[in-house]
Protein backbone atom coordinates (compact mmCIF):
# COMPACT_ATOMS: atom_id res chain seq x y z
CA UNK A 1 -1.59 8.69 20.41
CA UNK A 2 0.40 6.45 17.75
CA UNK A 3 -1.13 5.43 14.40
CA UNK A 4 0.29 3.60 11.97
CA UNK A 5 -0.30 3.46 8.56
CA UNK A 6 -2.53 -0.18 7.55
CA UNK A 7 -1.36 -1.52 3.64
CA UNK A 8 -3.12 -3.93 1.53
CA UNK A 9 -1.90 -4.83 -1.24
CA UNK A 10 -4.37 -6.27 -3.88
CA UNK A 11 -2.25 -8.17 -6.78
CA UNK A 12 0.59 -6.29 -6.20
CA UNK A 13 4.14 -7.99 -4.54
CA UNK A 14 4.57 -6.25 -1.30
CA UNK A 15 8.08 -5.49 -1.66
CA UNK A 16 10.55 -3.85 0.74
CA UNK A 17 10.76 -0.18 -1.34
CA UNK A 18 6.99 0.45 -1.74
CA UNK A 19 6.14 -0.48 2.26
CA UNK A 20 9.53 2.31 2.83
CA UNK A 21 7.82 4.43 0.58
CA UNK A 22 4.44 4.56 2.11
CA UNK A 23 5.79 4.37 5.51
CA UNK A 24 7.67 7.73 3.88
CA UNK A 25 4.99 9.35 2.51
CA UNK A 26 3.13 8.59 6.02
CA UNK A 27 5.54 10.64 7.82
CA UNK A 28 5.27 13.23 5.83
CA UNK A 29 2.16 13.74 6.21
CA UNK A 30 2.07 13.16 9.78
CA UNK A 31 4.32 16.03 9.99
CA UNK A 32 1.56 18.15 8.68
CA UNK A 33 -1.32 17.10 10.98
CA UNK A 34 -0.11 15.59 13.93
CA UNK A 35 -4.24 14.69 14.65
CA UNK A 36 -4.72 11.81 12.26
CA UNK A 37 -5.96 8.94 13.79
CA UNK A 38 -5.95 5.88 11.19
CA UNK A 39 -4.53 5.95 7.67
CA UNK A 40 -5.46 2.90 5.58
CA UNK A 41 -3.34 2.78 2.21
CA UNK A 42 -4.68 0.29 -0.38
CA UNK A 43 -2.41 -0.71 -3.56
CA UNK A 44 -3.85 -2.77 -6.24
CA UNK A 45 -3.29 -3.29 -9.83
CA UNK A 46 -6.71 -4.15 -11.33
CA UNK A 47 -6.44 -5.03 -15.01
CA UNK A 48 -3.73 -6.81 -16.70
CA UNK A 49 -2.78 -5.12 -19.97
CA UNK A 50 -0.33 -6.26 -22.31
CA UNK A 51 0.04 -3.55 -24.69
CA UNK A 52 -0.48 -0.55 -22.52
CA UNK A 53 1.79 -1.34 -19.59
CA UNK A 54 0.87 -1.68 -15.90
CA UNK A 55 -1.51 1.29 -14.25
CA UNK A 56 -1.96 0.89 -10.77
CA UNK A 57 -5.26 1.99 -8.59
CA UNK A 58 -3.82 3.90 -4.78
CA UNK A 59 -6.41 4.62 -2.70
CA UNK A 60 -5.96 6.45 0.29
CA UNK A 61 -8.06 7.25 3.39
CA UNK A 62 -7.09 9.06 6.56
CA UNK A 63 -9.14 9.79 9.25
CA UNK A 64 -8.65 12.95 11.66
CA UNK A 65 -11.22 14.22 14.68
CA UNK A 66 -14.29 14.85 12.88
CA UNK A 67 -13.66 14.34 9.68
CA UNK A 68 -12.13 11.61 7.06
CA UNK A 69 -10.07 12.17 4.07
CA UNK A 70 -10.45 10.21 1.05
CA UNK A 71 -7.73 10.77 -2.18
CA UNK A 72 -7.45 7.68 -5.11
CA UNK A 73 -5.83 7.76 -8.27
């Protein structure tokens, strides 16, 4: 079975190096448990700041047999 990895970026520019990146990352991953079925990446950058510079929110969720994976920062 092939997944691919779903990307949505939320006020972000989708840009040629971040989709390589998470396709990258992906892979990786996908080395390490061939079993995932869906991996849904979301990018967004929710406040503008001025002063502080730009954080961005990643949210990731991957979904093997029984079970479903859920990692943000």
């Amino acid at each position: 079975m092939t997944s691919k990895v779903n990307m949505i970026f939320r006020n972000v520019h989708r840009t040629e190096s971040t989709v390589a990146l998470v396709e990258d990352r992906y892979a990786k991953l996908k080395r390490l448990n061939h079993k995932i079925n869906r991996c849904n990446v979301v990018l967004e950058l929710p406040h503008k700041r001025r002063s502080t510079g730009r954080y961005y929110h990643v949210r990731v969720d991957i979904t093997i047999p029984r079970a479903e994976i859920v990692g943000h920062s």
